[in-house]
N, C-alpha and C. Protein backbone atom coordinates (compact mmCIF):
# COMPACT_ATOMS: atom_id res chain seq x y z
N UNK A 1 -77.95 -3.68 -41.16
CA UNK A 1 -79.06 -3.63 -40.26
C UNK A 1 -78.84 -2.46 -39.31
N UNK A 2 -79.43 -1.39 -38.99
CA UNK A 2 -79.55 -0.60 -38.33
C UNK A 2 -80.41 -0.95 -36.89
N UNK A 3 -79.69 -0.83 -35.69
CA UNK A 3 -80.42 -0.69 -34.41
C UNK A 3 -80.35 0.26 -33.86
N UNK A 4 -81.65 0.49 -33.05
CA UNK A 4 -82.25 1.51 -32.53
C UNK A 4 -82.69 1.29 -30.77
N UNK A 5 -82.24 1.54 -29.58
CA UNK A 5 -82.52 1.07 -28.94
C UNK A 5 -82.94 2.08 -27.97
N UNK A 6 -84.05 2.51 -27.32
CA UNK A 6 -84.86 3.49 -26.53
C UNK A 6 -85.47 2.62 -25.34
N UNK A 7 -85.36 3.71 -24.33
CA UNK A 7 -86.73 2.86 -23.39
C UNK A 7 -87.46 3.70 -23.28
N UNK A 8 -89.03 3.13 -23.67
CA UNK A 8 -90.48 4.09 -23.49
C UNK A 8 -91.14 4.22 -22.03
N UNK A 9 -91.97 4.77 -22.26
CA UNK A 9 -92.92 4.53 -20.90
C UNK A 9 -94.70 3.81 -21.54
N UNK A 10 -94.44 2.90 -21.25
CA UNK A 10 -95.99 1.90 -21.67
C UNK A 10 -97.68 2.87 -21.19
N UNK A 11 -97.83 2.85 -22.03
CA UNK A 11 -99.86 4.06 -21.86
C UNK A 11 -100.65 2.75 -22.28
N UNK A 12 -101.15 2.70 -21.29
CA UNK A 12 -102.56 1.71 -21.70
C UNK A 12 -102.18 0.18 -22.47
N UNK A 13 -100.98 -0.17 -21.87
CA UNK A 13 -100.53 -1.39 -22.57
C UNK A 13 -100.08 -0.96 -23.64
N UNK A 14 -99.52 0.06 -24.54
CA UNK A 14 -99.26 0.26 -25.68
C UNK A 14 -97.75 1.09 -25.42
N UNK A 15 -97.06 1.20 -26.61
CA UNK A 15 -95.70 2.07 -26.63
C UNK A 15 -95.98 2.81 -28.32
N UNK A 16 -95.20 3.93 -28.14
CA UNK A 16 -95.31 4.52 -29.61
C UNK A 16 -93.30 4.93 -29.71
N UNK A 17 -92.85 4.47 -30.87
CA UNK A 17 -91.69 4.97 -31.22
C UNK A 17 -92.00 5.64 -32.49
N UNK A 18 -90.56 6.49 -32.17
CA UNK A 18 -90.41 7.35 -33.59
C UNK A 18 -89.02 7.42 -33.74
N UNK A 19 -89.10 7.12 -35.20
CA UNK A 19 -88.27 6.65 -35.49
C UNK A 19 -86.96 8.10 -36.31
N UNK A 20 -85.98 8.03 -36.22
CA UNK A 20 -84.84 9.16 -36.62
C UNK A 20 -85.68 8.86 -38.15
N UNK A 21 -85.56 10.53 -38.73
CA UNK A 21 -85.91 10.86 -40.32
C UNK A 21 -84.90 10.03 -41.24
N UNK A 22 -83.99 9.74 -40.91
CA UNK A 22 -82.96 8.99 -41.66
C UNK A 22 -83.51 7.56 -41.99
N UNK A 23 -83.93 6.79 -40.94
CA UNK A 23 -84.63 5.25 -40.89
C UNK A 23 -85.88 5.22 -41.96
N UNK A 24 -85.31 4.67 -43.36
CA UNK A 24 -86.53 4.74 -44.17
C UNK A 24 -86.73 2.89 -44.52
N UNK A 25 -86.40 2.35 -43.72
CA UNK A 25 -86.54 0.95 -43.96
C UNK A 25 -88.02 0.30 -43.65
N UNK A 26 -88.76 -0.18 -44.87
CA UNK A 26 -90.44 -0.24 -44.37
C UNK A 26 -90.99 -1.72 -43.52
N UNK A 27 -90.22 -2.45 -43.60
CA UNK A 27 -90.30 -2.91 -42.16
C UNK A 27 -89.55 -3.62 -40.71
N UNK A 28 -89.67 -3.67 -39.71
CA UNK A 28 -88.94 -3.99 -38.72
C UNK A 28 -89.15 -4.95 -37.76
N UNK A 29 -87.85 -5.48 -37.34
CA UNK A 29 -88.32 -6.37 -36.24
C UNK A 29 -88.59 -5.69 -34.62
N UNK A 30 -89.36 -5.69 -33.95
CA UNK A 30 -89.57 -5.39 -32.43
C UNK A 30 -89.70 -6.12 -31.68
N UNK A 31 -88.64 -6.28 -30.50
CA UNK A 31 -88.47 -6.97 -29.25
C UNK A 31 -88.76 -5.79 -27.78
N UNK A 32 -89.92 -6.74 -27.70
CA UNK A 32 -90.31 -5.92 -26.20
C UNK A 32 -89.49 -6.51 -24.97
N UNK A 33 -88.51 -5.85 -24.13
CA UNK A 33 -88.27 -6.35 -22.95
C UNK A 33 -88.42 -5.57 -21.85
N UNK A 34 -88.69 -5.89 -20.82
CA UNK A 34 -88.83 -5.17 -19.42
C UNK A 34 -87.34 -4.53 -19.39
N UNK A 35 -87.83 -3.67 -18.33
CA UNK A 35 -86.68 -2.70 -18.41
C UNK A 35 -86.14 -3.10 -16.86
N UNK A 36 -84.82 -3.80 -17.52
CA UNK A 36 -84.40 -3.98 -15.61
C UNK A 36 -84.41 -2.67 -14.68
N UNK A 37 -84.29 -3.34 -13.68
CA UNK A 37 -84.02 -2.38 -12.38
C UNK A 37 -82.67 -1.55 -12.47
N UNK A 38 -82.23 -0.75 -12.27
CA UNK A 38 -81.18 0.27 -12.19
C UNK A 38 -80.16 -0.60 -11.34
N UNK A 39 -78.64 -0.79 -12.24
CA UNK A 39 -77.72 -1.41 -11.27
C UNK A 39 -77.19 -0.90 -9.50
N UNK A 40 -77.42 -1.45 -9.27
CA UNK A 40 -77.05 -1.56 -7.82
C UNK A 40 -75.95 -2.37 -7.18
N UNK A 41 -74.66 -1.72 -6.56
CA UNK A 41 -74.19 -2.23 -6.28
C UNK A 41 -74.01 -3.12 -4.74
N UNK A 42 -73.76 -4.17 -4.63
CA UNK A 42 -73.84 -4.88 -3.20
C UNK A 42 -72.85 -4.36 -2.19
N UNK A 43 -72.97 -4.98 -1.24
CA UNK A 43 -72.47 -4.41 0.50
C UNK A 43 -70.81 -5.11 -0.03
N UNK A 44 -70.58 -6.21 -0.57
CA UNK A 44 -69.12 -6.81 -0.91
C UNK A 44 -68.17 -6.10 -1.47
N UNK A 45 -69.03 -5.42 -2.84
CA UNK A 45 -68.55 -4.79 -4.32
C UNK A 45 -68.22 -3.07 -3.46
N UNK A 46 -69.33 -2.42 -2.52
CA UNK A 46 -68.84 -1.66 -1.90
C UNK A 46 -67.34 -1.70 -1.13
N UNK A 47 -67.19 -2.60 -0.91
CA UNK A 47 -65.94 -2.96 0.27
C UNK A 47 -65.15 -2.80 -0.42
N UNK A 48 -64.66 -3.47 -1.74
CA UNK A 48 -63.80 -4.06 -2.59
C UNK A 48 -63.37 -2.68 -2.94
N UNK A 49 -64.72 -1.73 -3.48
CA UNK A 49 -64.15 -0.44 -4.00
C UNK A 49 -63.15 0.49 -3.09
N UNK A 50 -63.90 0.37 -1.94
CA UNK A 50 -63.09 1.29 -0.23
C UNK A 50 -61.45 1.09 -0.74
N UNK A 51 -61.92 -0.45 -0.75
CA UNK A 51 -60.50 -0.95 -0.10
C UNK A 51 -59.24 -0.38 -1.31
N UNK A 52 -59.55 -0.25 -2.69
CA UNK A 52 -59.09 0.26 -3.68
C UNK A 52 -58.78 1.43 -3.58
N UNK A 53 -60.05 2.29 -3.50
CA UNK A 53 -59.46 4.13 -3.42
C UNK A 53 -58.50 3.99 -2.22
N UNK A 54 -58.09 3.31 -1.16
CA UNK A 54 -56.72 3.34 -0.47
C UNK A 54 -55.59 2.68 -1.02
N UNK A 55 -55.54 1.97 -1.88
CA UNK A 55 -54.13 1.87 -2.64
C UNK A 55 -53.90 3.57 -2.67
N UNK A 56 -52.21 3.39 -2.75
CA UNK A 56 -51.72 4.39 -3.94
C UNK A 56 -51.76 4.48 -4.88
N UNK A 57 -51.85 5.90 -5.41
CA UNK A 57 -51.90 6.12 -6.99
C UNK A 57 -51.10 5.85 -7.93
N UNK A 58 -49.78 5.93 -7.77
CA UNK A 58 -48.62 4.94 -8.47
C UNK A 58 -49.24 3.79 -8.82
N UNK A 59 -50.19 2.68 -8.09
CA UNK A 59 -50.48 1.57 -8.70
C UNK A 59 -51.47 1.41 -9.45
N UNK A 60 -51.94 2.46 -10.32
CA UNK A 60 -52.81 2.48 -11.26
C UNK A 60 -52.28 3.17 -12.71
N UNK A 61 -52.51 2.73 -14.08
CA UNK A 61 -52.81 3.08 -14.80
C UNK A 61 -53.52 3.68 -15.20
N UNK A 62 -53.37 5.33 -16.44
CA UNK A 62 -55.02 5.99 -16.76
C UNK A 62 -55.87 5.11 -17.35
N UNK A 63 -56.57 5.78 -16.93
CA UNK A 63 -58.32 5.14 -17.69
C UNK A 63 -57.90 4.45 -19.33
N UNK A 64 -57.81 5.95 -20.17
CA UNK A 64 -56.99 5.21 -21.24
C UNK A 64 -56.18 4.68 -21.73
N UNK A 65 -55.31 4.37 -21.31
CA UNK A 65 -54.04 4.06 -21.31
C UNK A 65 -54.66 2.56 -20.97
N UNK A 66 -55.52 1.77 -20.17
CA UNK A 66 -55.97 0.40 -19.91
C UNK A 66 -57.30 0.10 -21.47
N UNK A 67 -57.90 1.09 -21.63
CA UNK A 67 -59.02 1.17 -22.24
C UNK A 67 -58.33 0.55 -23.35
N UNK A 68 -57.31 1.01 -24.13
CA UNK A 68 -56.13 1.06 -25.30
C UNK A 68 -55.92 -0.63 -24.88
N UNK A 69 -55.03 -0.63 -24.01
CA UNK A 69 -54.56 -1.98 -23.96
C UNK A 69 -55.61 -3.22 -23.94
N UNK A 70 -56.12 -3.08 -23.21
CA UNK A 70 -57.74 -4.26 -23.26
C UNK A 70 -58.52 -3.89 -25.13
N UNK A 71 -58.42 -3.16 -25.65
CA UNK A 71 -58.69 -3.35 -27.48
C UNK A 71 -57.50 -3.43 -27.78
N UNK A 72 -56.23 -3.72 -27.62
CA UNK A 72 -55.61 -4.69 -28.40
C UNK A 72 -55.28 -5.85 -28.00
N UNK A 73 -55.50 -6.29 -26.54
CA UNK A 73 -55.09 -7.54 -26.43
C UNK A 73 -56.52 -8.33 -26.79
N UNK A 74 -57.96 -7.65 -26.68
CA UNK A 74 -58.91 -8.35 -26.82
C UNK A 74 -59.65 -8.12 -28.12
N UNK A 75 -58.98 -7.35 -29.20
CA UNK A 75 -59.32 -6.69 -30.53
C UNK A 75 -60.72 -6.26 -30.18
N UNK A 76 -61.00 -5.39 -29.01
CA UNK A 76 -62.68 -4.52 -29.01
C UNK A 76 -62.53 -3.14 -29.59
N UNK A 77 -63.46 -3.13 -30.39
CA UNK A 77 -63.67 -2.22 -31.37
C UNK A 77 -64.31 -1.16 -30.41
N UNK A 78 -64.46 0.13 -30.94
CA UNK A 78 -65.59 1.13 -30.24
C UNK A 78 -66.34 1.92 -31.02
């Protein structure tokens, strides 16, 4: 099964997709959902972050180096 996932802008109650030249499958399922609001973070989640960029850097691991470990302890694929 191939997915395809875009967000349109709605004309007159209607949407038009187009689909990649590759997608020759003649028919499909379509799920319309609203398009949430853009994440936003809260006044707490702000704090939490502050309070982090003042640790030292010694107490962090790279990006990948965690990315790696969380797909093998949790087998996530990418």
């Amino acid at each position: 099964m191939k997915t395809i996932k875009q967000t349109v802008k709605v004309k007159n109650k209607k949407v038009s997709i187009t689909l990649p030249d590759d997608f020759n499958d003649q028919e499909v399922e379509v799920i319309i959902l609203s398009k949430e609001d853009d994440f936003v973070l809260t006044d707490e989640q702000k704090m939490i972050l502050d309070e982090r960029l003042n640790e030292p850097d010694e107490n962090y691991i790279p990006m990948k180096e965690c990315i790696e470990d969380l797909r093998k302890k949790y087998g996530i694929r990418s």
